[in-house]
PDB file of N, CA and C in Angstrom:
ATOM      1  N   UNK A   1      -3.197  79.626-123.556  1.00  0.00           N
ATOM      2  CA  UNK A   1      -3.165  78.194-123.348  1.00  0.00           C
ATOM      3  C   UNK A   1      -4.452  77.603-123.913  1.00  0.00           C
ATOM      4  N   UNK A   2      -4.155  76.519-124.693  1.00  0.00           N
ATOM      5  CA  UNK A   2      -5.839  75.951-125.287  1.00  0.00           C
ATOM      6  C   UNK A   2      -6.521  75.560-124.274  1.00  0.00           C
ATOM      7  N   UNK A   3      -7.313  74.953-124.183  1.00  0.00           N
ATOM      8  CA  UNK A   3      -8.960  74.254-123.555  1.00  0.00           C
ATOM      9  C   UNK A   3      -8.405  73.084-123.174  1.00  0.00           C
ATOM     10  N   UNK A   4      -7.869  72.518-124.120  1.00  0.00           N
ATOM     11  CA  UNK A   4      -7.144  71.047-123.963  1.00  0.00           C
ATOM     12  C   UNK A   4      -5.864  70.960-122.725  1.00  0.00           C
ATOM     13  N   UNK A   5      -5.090  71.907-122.719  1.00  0.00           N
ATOM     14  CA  UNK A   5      -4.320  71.894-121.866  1.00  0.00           C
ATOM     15  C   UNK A   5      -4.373  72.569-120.491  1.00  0.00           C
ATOM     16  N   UNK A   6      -5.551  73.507-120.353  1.00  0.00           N
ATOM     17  CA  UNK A   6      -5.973  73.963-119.519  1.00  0.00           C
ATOM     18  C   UNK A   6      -6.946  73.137-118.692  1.00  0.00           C
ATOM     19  N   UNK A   7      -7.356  71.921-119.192  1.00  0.00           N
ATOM     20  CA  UNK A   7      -8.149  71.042-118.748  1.00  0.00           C
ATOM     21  C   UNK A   7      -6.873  69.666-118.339  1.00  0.00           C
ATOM     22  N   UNK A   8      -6.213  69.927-118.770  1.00  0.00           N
ATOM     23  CA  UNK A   8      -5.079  68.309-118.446  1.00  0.00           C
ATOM     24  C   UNK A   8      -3.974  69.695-117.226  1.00  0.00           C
ATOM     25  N   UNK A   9      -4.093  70.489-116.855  1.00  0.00           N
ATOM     26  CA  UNK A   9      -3.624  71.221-116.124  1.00  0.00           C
ATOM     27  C   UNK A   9      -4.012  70.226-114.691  1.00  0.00           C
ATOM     28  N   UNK A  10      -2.517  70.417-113.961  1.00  0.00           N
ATOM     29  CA  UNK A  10      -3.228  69.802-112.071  1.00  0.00           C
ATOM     30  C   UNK A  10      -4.200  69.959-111.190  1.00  0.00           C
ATOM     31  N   UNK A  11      -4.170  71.375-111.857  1.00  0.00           N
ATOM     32  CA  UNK A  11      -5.378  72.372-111.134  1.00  0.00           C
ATOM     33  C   UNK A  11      -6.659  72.081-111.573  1.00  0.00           C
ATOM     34  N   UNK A  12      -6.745  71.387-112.470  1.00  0.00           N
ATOM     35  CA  UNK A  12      -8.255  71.186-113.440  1.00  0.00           C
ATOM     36  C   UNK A  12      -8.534  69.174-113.053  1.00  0.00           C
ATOM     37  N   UNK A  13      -6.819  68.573-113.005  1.00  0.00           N
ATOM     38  CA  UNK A  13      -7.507  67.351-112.865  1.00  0.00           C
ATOM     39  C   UNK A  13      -8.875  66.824-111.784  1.00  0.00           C
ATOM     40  N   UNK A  14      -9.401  66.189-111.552  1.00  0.00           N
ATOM     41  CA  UNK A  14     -10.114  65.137-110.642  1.00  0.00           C
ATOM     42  C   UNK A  14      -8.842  64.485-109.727  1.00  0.00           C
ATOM     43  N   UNK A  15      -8.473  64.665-109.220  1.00  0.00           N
ATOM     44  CA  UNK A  15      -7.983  63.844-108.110  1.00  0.00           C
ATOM     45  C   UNK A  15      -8.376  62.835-106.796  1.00  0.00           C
ATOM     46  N   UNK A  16      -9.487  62.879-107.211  1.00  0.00           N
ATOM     47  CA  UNK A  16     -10.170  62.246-105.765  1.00  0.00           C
ATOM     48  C   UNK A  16     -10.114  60.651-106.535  1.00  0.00           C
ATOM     49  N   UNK A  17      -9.513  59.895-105.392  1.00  0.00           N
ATOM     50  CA  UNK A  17      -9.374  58.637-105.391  1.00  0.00           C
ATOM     51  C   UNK A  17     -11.074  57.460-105.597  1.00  0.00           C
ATOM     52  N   UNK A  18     -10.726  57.084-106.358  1.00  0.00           N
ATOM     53  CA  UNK A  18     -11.963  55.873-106.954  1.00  0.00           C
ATOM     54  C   UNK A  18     -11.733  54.538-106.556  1.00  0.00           C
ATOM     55  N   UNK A  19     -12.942  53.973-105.968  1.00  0.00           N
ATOM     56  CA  UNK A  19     -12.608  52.571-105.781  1.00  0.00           C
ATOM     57  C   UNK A  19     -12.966  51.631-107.106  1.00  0.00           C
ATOM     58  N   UNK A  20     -12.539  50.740-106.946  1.00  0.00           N
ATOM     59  CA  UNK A  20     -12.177  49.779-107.944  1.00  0.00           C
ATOM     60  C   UNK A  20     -13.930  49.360-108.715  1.00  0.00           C
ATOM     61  N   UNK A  21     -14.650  49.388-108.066  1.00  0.00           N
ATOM     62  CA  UNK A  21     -16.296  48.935-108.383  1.00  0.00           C
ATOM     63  C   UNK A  21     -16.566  50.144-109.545  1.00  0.00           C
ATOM     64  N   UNK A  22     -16.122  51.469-109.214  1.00  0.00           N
ATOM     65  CA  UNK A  22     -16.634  52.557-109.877  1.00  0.00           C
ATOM     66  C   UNK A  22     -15.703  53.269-111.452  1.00  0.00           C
ATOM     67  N   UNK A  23     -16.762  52.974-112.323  1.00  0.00           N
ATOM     68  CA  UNK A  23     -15.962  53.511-113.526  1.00  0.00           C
ATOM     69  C   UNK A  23     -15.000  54.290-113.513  1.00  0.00           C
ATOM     70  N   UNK A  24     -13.445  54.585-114.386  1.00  0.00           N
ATOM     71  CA  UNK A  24     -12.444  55.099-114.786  1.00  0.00           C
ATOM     72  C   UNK A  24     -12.787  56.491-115.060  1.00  0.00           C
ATOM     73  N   UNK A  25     -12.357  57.907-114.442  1.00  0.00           N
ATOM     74  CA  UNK A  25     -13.221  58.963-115.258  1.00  0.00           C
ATOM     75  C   UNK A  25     -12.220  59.162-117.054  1.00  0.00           C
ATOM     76  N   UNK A  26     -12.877  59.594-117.644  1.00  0.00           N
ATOM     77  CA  UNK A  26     -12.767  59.955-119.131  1.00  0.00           C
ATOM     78  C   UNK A  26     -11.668  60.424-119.484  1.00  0.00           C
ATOM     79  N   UNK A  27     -10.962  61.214-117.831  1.00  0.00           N
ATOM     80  CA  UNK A  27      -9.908  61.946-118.166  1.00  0.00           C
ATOM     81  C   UNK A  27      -8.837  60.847-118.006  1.00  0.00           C
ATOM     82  N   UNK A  28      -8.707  60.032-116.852  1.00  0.00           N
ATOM     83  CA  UNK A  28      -8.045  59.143-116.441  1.00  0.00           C
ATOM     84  C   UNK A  28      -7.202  58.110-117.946  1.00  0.00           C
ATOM     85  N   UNK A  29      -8.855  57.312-118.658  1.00  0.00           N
ATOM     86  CA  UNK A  29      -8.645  56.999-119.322  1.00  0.00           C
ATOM     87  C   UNK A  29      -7.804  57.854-120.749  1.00  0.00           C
ATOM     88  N   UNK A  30      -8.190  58.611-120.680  1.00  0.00           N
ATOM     89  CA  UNK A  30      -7.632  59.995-122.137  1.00  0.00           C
ATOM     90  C   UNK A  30      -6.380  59.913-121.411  1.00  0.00           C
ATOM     91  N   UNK A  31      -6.110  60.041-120.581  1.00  0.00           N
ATOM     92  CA  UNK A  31      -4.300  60.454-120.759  1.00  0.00           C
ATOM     93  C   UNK A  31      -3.767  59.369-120.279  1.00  0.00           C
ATOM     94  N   UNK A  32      -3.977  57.853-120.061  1.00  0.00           N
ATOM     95  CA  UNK A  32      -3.307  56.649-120.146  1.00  0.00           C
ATOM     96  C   UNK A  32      -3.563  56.172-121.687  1.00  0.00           C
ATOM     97  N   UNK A  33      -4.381  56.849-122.263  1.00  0.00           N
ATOM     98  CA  UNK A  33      -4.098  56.416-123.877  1.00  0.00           C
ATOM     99  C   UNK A  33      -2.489  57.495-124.285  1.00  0.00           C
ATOM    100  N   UNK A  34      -2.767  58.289-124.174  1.00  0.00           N
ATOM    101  CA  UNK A  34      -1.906  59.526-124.289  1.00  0.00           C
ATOM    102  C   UNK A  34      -0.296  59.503-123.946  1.00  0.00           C
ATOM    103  N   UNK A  35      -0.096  58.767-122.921  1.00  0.00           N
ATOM    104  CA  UNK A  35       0.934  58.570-122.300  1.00  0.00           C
ATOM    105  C   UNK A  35       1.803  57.276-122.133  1.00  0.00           C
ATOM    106  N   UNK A  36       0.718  56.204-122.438  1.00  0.00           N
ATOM    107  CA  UNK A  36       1.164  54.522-122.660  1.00  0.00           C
ATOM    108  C   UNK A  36       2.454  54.887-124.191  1.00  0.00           C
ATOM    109  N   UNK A  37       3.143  54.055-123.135  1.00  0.00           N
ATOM    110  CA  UNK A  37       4.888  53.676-124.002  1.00  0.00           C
ATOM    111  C   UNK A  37       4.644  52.622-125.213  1.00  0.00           C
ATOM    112  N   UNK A  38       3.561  51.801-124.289  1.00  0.00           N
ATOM    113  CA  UNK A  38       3.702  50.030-125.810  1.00  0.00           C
ATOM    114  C   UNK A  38       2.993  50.735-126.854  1.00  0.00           C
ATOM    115  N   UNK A  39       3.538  50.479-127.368  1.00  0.00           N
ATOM    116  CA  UNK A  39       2.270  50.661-129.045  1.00  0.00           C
ATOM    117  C   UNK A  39       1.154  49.644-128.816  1.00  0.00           C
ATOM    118  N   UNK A  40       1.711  48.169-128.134  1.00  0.00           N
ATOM    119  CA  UNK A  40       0.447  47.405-128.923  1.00  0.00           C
ATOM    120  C   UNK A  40      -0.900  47.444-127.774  1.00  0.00           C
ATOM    121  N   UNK A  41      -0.447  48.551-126.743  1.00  0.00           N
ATOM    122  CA  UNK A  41      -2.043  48.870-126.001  1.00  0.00           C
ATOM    123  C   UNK A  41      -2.192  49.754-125.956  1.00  0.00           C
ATOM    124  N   UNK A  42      -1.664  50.648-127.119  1.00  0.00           N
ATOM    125  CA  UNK A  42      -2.555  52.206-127.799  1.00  0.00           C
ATOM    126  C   UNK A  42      -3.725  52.063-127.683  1.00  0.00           C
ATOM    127  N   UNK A  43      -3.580  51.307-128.864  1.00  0.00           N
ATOM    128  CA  UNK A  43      -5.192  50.906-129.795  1.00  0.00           C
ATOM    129  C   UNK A  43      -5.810  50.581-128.692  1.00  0.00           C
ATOM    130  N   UNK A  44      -5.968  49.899-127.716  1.00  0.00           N
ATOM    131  CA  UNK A  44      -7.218  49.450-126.983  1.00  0.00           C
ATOM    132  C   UNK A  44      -7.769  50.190-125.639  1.00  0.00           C
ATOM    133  N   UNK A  45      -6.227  51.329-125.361  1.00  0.00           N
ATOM    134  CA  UNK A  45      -6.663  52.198-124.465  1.00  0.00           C
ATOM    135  C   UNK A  45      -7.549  53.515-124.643  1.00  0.00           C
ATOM    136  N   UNK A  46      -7.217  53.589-126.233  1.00  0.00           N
ATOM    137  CA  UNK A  46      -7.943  54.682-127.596  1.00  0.00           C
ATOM    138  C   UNK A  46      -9.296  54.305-126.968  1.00  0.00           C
ATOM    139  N   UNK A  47      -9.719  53.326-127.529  1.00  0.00           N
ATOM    140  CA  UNK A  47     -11.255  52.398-127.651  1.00  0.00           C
ATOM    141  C   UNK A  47     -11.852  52.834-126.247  1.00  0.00           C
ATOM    142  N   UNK A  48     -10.506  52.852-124.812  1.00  0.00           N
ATOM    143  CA  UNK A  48     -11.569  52.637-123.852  1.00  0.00           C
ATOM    144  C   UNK A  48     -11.940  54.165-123.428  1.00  0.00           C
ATOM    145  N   UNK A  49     -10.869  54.882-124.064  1.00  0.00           N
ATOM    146  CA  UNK A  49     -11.245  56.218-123.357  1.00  0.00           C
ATOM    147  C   UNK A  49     -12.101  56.846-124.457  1.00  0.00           C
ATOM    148  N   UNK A  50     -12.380  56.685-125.610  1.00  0.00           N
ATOM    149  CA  UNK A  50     -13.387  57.117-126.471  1.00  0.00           C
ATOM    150  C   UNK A  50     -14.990  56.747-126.255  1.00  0.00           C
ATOM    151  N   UNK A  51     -15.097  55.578-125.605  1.00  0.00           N
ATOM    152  CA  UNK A  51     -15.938  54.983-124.971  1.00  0.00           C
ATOM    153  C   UNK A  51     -16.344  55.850-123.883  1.00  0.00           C
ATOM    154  N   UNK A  52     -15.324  56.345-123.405  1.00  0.00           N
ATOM    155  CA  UNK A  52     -15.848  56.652-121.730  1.00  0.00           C
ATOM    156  C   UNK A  52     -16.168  58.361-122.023  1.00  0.00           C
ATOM    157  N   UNK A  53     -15.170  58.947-122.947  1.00  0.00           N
ATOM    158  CA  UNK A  53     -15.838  60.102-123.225  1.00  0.00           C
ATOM    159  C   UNK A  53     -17.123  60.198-123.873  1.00  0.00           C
ATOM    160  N   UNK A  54     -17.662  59.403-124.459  1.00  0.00           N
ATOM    161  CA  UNK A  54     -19.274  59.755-125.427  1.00  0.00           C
ATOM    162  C   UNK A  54     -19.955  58.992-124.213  1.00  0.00           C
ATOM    163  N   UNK A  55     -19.846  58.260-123.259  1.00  0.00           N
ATOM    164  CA  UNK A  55     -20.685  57.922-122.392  1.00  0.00           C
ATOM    165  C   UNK A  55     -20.858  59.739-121.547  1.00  0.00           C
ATOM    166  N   UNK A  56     -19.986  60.097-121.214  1.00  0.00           N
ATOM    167  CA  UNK A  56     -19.788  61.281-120.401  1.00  0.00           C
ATOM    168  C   UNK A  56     -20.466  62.833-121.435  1.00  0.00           C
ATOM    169  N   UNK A  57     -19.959  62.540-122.838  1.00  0.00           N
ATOM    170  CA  UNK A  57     -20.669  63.367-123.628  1.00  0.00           C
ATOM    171  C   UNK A  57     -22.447  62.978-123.613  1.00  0.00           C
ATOM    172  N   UNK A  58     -22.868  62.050-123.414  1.00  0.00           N
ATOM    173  CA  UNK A  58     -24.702  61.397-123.203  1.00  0.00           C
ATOM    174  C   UNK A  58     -24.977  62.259-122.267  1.00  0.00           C
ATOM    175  N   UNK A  59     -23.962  61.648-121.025  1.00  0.00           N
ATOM    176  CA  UNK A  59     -24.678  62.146-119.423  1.00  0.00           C
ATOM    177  C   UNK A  59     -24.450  63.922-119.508  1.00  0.00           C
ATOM    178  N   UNK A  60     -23.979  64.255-120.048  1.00  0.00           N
ATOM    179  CA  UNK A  60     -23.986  65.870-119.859  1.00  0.00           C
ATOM    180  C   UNK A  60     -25.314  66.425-120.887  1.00  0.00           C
ATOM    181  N   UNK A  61     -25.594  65.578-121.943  1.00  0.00           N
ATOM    182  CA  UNK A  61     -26.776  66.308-122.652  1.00  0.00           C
ATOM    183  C   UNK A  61     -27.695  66.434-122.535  1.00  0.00           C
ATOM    184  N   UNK A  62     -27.570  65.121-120.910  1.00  0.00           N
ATOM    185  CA  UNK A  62     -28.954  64.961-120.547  1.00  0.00           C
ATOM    186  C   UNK A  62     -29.766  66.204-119.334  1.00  0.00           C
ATOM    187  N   UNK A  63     -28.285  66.742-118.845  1.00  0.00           N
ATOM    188  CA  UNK A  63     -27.758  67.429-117.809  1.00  0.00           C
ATOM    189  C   UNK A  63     -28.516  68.795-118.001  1.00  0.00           C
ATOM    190  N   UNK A  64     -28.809  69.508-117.122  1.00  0.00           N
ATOM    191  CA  UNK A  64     -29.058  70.932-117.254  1.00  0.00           C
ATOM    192  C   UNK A  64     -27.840  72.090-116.809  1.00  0.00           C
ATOM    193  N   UNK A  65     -27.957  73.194-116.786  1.00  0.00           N
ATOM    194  CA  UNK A  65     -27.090  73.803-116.550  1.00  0.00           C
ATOM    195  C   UNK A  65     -25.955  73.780-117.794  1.00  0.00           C
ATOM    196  N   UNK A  66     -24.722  75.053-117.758  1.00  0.00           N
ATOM    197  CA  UNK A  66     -23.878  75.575-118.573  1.00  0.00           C
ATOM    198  C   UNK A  66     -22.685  74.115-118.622  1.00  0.00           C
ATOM    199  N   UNK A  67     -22.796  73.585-119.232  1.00  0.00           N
ATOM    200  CA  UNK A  67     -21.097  72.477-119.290  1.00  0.00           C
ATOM    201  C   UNK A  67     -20.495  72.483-120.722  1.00  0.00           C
ATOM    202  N   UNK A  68     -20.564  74.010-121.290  1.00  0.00           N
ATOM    203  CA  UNK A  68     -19.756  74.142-122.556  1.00  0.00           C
ATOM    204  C   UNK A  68     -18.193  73.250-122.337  1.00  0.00           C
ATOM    205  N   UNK A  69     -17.857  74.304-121.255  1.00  0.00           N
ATOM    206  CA  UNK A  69     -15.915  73.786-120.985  1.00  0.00           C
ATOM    207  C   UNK A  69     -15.730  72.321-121.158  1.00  0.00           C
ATOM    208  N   UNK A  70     -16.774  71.704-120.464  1.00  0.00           N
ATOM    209  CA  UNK A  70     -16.425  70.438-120.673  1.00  0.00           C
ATOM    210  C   UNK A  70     -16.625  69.856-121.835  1.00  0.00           C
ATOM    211  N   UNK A  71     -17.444  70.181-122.334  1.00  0.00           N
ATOM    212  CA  UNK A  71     -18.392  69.171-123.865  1.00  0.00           C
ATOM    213  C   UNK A  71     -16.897  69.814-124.599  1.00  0.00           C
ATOM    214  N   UNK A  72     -16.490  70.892-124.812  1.00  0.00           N
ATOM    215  CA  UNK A  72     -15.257  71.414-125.426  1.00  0.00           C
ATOM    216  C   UNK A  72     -13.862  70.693-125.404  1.00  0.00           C
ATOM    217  N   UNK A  73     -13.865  70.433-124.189  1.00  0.00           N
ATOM    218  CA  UNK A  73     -12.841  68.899-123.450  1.00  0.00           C
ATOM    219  C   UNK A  73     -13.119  68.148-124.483  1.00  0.00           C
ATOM    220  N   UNK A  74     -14.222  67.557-123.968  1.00  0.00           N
ATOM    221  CA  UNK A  74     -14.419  66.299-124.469  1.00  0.00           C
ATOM    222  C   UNK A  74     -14.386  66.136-126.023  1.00  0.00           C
ATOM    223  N   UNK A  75     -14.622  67.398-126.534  1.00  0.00           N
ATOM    224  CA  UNK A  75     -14.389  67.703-128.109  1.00  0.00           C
ATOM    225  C   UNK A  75     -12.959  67.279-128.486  1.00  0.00           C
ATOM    226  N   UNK A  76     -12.196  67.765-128.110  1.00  0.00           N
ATOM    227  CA  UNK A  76     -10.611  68.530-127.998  1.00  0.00           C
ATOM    228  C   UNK A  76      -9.890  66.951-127.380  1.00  0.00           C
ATOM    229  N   UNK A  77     -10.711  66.026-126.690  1.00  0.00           N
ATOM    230  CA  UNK A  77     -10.133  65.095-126.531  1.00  0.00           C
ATOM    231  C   UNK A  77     -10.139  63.847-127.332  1.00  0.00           C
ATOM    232  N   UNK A  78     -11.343  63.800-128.009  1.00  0.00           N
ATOM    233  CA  UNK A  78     -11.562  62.739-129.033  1.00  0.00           C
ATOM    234  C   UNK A  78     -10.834  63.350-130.119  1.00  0.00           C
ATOM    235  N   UNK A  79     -10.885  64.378-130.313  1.00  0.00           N
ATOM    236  CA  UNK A  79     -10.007  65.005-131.635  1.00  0.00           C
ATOM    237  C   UNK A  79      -8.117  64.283-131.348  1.00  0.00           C
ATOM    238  N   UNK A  80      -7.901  64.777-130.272  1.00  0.00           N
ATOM    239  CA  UNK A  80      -5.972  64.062-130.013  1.00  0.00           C
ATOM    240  C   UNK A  80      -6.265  62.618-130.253  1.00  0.00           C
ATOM    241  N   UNK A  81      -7.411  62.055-129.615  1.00  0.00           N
ATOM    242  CA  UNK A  81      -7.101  60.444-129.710  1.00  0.00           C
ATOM    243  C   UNK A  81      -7.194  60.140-130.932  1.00  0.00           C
ATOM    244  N   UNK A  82      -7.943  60.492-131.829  1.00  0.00           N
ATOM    245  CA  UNK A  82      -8.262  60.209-133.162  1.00  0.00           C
ATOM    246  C   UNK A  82      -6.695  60.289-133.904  1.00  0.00           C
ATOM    247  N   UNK A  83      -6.300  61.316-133.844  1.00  0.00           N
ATOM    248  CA  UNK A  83      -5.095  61.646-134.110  1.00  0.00           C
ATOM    249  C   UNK A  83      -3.728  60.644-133.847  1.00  0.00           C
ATOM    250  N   UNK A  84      -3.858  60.567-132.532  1.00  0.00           N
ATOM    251  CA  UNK A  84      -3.063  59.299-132.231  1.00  0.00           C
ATOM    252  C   UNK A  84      -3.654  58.217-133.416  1.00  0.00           C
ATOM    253  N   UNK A  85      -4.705  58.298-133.114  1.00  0.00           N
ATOM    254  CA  UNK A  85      -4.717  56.754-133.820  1.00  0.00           C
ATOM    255  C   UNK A  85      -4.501  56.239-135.284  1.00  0.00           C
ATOM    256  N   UNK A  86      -4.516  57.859-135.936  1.00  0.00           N
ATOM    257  CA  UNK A  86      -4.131  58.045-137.269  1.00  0.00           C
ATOM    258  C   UNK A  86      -2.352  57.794-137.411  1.00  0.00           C
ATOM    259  N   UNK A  87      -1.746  58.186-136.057  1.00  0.00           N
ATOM    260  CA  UNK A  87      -0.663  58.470-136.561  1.00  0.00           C
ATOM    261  C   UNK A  87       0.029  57.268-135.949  1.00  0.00           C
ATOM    262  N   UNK A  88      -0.720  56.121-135.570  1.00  0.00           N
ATOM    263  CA  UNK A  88      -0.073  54.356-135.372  1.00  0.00           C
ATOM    264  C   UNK A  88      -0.514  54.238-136.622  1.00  0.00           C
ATOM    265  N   UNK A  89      -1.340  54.513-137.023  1.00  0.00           N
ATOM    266  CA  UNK A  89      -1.586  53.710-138.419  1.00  0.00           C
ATOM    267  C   UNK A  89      -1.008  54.264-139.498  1.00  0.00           C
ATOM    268  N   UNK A  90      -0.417  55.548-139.762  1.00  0.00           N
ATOM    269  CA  UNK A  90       0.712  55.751-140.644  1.00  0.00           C
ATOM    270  C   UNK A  90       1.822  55.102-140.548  1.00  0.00           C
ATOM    271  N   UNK A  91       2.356  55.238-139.031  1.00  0.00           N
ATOM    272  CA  UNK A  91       3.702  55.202-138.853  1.00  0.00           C
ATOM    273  C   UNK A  91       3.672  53.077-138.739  1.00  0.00           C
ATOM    274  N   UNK A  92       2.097  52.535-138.946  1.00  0.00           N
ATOM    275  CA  UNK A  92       2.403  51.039-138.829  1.00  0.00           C
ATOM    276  C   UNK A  92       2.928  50.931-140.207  1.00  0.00           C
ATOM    277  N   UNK A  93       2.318  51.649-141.507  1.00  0.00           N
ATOM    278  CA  UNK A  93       2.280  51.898-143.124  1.00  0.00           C
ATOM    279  C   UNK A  93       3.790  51.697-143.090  1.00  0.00           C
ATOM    280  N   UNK A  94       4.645  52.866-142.734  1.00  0.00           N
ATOM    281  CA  UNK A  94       5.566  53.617-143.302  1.00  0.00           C
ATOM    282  C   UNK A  94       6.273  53.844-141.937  1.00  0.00           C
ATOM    283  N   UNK A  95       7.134  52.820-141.169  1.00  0.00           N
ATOM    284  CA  UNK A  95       8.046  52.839-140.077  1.00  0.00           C
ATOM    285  C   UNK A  95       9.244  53.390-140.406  1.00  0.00           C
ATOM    286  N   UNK A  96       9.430  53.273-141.690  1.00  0.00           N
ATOM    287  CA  UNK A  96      10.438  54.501-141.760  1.00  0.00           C
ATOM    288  C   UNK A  96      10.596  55.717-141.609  1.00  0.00           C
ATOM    289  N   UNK A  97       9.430  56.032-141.924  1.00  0.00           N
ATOM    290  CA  UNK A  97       8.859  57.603-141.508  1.00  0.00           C
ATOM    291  C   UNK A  97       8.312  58.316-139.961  1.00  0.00           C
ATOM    292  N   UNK A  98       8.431  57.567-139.688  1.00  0.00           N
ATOM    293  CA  UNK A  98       8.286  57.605-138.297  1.00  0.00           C
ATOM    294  C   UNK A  98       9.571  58.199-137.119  1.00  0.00           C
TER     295      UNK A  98
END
């Protein structure tokens, strides 16, 4: 099983409930980009969870201790979104192909 899916696994999510004052975690945001039906709030859910991962990629560099798995996540996750976002912008090109 990759890194990527072993990390979007139940067993790996964050589940602990957030109140509304306190930032979205990275993962939250990554798989409501991932999973949103509209096309036309891809693009801006892309933006927020790319955002929230390089904020989270900062705070870990600043961090001591081993957090390969995660920085690897967080690798493995900007890589799919990117991807997504390549593949609205083909399929905006060329809807036939799609």
């Amino acid at each position: 099983m990759s890194t990527l899916a072993q990390n979007l696994s139940p067993k790996n999510m964050d589940t602990t409930p957030q109140s509304p004052a306190q930032p979205k975690d990275w993962k939250d945001l990554y798989l409501a980009a991932l999973l949103e039906n509209n096309q036309e709030k891809i693009p801006t859910l892309i933006s927020e969870a790319e955002c929230a991962i390089i904020e989270r990629a900062r705070a870990l560099f600043t961090m001591s201790g081993d957090n390969i798995q995660e920085e690897e996540s967080l690798d493995d996750a900007l890589y799919a979104l990117r991807a997504l976002r390549n593949c609205l912008a083909v399929r905006g090109r060329y809807p036939e192909a799609a």
